[in-house]
C-alpha atoms as a PDB file:
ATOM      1  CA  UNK A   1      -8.658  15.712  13.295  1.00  0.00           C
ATOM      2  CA  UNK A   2      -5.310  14.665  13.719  1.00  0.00           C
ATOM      3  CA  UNK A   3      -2.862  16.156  11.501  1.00  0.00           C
ATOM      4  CA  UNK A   4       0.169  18.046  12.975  1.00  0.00           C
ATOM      5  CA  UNK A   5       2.687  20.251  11.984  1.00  0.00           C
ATOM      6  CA  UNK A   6       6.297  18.410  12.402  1.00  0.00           C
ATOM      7  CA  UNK A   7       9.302  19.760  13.491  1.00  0.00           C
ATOM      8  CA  UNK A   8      11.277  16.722  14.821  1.00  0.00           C
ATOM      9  CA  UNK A   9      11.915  13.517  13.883  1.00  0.00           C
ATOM     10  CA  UNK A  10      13.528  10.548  16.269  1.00  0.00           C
ATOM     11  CA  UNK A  11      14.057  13.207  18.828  1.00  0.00           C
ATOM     12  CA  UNK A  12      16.096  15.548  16.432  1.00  0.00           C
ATOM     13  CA  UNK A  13      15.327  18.315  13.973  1.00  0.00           C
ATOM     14  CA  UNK A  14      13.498  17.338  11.108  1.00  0.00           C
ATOM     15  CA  UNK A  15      16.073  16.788   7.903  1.00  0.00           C
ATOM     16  CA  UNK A  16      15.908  18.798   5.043  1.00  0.00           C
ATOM     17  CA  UNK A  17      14.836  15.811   2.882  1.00  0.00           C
ATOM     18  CA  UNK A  18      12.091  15.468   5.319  1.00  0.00           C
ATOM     19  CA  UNK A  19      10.728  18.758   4.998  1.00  0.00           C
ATOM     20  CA  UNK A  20      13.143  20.945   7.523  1.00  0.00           C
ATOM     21  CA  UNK A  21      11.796  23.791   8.806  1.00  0.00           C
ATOM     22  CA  UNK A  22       8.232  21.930   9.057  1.00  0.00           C
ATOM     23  CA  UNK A  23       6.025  19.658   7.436  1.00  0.00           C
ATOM     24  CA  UNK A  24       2.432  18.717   7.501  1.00  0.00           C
ATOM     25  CA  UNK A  25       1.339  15.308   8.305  1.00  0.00           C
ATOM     26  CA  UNK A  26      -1.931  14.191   7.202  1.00  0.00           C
ATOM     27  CA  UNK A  27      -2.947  10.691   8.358  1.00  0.00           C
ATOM     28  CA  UNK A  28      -4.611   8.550   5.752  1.00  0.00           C
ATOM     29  CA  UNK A  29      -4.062  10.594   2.592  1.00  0.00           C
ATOM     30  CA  UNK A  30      -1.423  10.561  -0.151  1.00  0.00           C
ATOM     31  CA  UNK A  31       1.840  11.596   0.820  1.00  0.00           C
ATOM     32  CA  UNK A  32       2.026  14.755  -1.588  1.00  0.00           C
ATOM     33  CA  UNK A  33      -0.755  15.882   0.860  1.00  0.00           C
ATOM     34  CA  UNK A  34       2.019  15.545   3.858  1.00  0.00           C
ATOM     35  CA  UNK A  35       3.357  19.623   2.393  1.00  0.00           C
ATOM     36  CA  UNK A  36       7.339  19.865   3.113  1.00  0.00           C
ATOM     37  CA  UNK A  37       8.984  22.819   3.788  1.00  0.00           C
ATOM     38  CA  UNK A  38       6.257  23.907   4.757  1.00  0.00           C
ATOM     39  CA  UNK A  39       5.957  28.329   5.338  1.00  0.00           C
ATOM     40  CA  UNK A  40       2.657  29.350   5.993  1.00  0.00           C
ATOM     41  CA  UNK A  41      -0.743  27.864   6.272  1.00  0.00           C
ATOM     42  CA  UNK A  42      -3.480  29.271   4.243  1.00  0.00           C
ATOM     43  CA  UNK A  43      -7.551  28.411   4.572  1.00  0.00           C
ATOM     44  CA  UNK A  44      -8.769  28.240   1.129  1.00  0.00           C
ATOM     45  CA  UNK A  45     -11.982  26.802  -0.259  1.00  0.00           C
ATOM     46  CA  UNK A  46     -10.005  25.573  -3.159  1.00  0.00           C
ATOM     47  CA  UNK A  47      -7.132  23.185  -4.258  1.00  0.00           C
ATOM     48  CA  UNK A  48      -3.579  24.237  -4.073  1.00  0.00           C
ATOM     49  CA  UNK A  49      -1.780  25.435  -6.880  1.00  0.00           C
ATOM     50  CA  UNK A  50       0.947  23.632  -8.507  1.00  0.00           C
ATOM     51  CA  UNK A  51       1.909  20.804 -10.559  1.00  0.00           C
ATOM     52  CA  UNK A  52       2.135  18.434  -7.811  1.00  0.00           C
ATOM     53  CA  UNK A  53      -1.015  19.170  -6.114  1.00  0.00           C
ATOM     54  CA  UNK A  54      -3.388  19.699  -9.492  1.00  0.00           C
ATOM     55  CA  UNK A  55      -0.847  18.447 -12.450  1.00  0.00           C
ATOM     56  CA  UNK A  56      -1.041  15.111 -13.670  1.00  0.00           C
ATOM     57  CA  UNK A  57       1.294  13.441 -11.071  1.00  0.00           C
ATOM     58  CA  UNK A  58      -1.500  12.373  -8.911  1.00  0.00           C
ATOM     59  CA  UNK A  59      -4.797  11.567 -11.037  1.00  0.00           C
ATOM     60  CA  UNK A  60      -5.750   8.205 -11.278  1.00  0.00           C
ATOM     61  CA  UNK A  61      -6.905   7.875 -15.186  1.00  0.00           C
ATOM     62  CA  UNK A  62      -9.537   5.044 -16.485  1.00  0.00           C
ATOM     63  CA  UNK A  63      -8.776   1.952 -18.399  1.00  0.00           C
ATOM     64  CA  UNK A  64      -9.856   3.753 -21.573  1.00  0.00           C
ATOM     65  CA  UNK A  65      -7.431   6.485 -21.382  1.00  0.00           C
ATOM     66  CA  UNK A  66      -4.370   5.736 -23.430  1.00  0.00           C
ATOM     67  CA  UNK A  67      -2.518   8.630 -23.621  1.00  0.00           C
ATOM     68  CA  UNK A  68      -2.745  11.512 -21.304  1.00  0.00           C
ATOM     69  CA  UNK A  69      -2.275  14.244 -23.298  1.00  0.00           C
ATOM     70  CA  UNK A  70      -5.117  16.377 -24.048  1.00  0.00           C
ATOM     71  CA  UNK A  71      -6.831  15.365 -20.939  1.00  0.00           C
ATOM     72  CA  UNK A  72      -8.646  18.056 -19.084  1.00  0.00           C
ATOM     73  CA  UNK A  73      -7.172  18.043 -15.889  1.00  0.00           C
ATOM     74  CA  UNK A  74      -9.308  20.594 -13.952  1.00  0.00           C
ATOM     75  CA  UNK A  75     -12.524  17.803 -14.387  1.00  0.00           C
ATOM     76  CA  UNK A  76     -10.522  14.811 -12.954  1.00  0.00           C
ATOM     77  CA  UNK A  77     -10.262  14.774  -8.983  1.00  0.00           C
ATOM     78  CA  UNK A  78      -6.938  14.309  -7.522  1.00  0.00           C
ATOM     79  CA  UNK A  79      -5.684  11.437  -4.988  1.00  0.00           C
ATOM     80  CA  UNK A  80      -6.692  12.528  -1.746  1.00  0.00           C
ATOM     81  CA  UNK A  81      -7.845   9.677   1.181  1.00  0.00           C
ATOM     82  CA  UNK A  82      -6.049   6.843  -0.691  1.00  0.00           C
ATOM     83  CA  UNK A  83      -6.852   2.975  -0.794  1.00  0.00           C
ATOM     84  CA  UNK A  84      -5.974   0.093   0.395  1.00  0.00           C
ATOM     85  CA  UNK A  85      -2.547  -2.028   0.338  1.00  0.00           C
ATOM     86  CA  UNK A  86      -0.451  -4.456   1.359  1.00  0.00           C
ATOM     87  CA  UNK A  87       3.329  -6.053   0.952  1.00  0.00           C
ATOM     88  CA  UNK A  88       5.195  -8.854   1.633  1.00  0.00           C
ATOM     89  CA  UNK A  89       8.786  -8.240   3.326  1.00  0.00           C
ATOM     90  CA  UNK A  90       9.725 -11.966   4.604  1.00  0.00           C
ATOM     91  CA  UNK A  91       9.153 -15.313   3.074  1.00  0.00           C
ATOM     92  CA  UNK A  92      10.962 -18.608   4.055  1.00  0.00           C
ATOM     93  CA  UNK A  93      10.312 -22.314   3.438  1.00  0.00           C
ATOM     94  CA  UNK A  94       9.749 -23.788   6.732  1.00  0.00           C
ATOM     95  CA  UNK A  95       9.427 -27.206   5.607  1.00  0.00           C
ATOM     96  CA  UNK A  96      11.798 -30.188   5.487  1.00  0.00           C
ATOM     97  CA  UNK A  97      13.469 -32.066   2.887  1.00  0.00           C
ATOM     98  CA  UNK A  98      14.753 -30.236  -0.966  1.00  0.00           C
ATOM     99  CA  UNK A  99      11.578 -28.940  -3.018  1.00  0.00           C
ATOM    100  CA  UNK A 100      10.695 -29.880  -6.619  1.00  0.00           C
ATOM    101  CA  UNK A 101       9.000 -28.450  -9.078  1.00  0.00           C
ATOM    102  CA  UNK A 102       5.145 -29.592  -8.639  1.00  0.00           C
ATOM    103  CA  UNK A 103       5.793 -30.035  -5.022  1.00  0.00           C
ATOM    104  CA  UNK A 104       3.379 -28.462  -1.966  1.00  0.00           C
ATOM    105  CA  UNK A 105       5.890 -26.711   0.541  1.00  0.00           C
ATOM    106  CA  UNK A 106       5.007 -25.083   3.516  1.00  0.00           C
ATOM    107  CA  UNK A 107       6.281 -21.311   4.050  1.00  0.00           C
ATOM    108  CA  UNK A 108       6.406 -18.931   6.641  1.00  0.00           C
ATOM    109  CA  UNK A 109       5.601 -15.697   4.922  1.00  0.00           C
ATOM    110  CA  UNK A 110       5.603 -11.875   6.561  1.00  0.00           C
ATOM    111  CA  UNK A 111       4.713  -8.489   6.038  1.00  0.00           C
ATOM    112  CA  UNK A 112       2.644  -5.132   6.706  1.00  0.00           C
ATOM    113  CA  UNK A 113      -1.260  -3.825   5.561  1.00  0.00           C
ATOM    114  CA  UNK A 114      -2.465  -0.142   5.503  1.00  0.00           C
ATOM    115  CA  UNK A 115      -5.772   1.621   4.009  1.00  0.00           C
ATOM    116  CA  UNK A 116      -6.106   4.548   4.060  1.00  0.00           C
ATOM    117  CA  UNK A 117      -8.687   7.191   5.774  1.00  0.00           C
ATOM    118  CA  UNK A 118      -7.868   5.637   9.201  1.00  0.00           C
ATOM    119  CA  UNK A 119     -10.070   2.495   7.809  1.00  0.00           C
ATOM    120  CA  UNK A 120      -8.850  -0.403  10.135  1.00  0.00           C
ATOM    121  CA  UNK A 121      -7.595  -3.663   9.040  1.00  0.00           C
ATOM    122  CA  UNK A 122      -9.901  -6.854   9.150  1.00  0.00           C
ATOM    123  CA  UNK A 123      -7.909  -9.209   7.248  1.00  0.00           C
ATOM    124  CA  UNK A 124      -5.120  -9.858   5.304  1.00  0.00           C
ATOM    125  CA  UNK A 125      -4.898 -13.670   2.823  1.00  0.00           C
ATOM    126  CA  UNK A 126      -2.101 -15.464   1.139  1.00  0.00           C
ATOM    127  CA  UNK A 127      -2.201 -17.386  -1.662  1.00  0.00           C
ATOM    128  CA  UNK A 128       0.805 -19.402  -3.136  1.00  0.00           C
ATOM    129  CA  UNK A 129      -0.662 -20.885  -6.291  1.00  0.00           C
ATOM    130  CA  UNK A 130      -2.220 -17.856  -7.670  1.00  0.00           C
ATOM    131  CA  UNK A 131      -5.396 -17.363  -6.052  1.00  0.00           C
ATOM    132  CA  UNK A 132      -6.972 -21.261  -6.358  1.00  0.00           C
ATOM    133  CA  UNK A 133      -6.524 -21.068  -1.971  1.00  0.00           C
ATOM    134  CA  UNK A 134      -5.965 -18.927   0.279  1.00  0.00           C
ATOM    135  CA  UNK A 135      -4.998 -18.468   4.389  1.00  0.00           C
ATOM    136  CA  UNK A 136      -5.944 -15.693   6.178  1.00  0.00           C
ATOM    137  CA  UNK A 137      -2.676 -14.206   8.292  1.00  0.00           C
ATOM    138  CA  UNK A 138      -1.990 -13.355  11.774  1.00  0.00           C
ATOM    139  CA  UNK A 139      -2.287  -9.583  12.411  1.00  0.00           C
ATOM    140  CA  UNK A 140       0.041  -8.794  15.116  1.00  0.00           C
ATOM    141  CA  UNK A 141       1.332  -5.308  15.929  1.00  0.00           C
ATOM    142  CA  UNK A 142      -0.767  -2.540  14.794  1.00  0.00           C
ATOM    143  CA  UNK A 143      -3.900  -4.642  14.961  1.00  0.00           C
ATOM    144  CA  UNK A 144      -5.466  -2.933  17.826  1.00  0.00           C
ATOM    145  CA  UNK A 145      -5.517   0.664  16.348  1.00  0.00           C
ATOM    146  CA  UNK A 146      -8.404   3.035  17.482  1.00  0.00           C
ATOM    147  CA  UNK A 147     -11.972   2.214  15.653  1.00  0.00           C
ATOM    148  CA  UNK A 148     -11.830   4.777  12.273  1.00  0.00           C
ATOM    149  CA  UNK A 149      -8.015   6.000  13.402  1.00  0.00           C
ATOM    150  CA  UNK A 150      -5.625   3.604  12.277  1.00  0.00           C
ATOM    151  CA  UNK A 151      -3.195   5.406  10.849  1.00  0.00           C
ATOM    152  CA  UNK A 152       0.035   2.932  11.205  1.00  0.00           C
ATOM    153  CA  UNK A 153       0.489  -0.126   9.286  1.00  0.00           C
ATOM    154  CA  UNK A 154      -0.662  -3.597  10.542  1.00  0.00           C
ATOM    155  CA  UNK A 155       2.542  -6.284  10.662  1.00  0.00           C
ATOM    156  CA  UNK A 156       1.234  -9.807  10.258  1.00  0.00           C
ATOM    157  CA  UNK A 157       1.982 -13.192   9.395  1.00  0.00           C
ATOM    158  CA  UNK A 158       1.257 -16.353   7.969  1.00  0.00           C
ATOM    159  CA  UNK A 159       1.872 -19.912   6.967  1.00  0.00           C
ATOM    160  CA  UNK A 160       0.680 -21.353   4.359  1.00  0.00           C
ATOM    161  CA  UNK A 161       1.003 -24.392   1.386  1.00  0.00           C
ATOM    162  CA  UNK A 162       2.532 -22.777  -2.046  1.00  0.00           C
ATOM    163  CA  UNK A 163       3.095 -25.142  -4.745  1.00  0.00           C
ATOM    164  CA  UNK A 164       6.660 -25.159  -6.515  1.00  0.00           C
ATOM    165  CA  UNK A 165       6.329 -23.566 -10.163  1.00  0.00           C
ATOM    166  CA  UNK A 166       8.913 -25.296 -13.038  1.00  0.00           C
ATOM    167  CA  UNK A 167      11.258 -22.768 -12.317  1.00  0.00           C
ATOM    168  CA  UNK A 168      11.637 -24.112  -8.989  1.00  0.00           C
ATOM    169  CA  UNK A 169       9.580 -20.810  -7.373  1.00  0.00           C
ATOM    170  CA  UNK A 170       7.090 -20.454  -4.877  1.00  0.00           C
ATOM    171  CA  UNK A 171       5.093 -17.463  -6.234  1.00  0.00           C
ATOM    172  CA  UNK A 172       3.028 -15.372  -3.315  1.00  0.00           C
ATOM    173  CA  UNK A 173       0.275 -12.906  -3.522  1.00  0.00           C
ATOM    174  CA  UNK A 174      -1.032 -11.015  -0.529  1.00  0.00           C
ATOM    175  CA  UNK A 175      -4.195  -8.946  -0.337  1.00  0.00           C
ATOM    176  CA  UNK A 176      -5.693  -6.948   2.346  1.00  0.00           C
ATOM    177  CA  UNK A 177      -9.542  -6.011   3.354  1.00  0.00           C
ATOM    178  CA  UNK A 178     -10.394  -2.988   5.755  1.00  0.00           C
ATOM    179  CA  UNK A 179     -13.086  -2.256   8.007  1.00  0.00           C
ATOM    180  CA  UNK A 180     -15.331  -0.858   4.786  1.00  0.00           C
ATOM    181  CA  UNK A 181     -14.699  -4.034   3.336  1.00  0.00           C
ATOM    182  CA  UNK A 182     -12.641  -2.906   0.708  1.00  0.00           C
ATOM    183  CA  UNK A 183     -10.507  -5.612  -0.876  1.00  0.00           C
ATOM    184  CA  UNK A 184      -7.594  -4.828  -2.586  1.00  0.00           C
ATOM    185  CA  UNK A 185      -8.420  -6.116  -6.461  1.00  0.00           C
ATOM    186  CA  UNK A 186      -6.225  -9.026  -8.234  1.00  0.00           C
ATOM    187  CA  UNK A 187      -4.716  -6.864 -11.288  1.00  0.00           C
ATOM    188  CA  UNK A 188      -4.487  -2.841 -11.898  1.00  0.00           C
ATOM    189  CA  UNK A 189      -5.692  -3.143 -15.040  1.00  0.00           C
ATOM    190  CA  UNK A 190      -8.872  -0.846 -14.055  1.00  0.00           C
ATOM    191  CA  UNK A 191      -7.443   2.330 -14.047  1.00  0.00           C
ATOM    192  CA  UNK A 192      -3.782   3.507 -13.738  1.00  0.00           C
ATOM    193  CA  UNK A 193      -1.301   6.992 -12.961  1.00  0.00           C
ATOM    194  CA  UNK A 194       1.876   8.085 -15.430  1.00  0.00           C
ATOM    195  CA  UNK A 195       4.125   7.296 -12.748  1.00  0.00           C
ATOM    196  CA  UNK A 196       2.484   4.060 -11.062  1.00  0.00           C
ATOM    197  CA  UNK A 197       1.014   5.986  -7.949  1.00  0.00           C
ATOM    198  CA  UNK A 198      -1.844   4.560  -6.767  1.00  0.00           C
ATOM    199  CA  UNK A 199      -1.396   1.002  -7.743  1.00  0.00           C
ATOM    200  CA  UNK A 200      -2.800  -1.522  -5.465  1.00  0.00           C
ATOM    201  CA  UNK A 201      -3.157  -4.523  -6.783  1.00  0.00           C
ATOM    202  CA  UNK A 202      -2.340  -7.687  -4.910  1.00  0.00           C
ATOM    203  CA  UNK A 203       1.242  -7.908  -3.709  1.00  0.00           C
ATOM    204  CA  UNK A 204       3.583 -10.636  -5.633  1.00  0.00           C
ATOM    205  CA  UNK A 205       6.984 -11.732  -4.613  1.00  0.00           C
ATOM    206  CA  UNK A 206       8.754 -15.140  -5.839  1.00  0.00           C
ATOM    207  CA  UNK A 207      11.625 -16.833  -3.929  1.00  0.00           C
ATOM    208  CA  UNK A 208      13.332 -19.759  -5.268  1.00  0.00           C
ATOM    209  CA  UNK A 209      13.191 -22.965  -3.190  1.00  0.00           C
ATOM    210  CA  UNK A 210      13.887 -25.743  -5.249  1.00  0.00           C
END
């Protein structure tokens, strides 16, 4: 319902590495499904040709896959409407007084959520001492998308306790829920892609403090 065809970008022509003459945005789905360069448009009851659209660049594989050779490609569905993620881009400890290891600090941590399918965001939690507590962030811009059309990402932020590891880290974890519910799982171990696509697991950043 609300895909376009793009021609400009910041008020000037699209650039080449963008997909110059045109390129198809598709809200909520995996960016190989946003076509550059994009020629003609063609109604077809099945999948594109190609490597990109049906090779083995985008299919999520199962935990008992070890090697992808031999697999039959034309059974296994490609990434479409993707999941669910989240990243942090900003932590700082906001605390007084010089951190050591075993101490609680408090920090001041930032960053951005985004499921896919338009799926809005609910909630977004923090841990700093691998999961044992959490606090649930501040969703600021992006937070009041239309219900079923959120499209952008959600900023937020939060502060929080994180207990100082004996390398003198803070070690911070972020995971997002949407409006299904969906909660964005604690390792990727449960299925995985040849070149990492589709990973999201919870987000993990350090930043040295002590």
């Amino acid at each position: 319902g609300d895909v376009i065809i793009c021609y400009e970008m910041n008020n000037e022509p699209l650039p080449r590495d963008h997909g110059f003459p045109l390129r198809a945005i598709v809200p909520g789905y995996a960016a190989v499904r946003n076509v550059k360069w994009l020629e003609k448009i063609e109604l077809s009851e099945t999948e594109a040709e190609g490597a990109w659209q049906r090779g083995l660049n985008y299919k999520t594989l199962p935990p008992g896959i070890t090697d992808a050779k031999g697999i039959n490609l034309d059974k296994m569905p490609s990434m479409t409407e993707v999941s669910l993620f989240s990243g942090i881009t900003k932590m700082e400890q906001i605390s007084d007084g010089k951190a050591t290891p075993g101490d609680r600090v408090m920090i001041r941590a930032n960053g951005w959520a985004w499921s896919g399918g338009g799926r809005n965001i609910v909630r977004v939690d923090i841990t700093g001492d691998e999961g044992k507590t959490w606090a649930t962030a501040k969703l600021k811009e992006g937070a009041d998308q239309r219900f079923g059309r959120a499209w952008a990402w959600v900023f937020w932020e939060c502060e929080l306790e994180c207990t100082v590891s004996e390398s003198g880290n803070v070690h911070l974890a972020s995971k997002a829920v949407d409006l299904a519910f969906n909660v964005q799982p604690e390792k990727s171990d449960h299925s995985w892609n040849v070149r990492g696509l589709g990973n999201n697991s919870w987000y993990r950043v350090n930043a040295r403090v002590a």
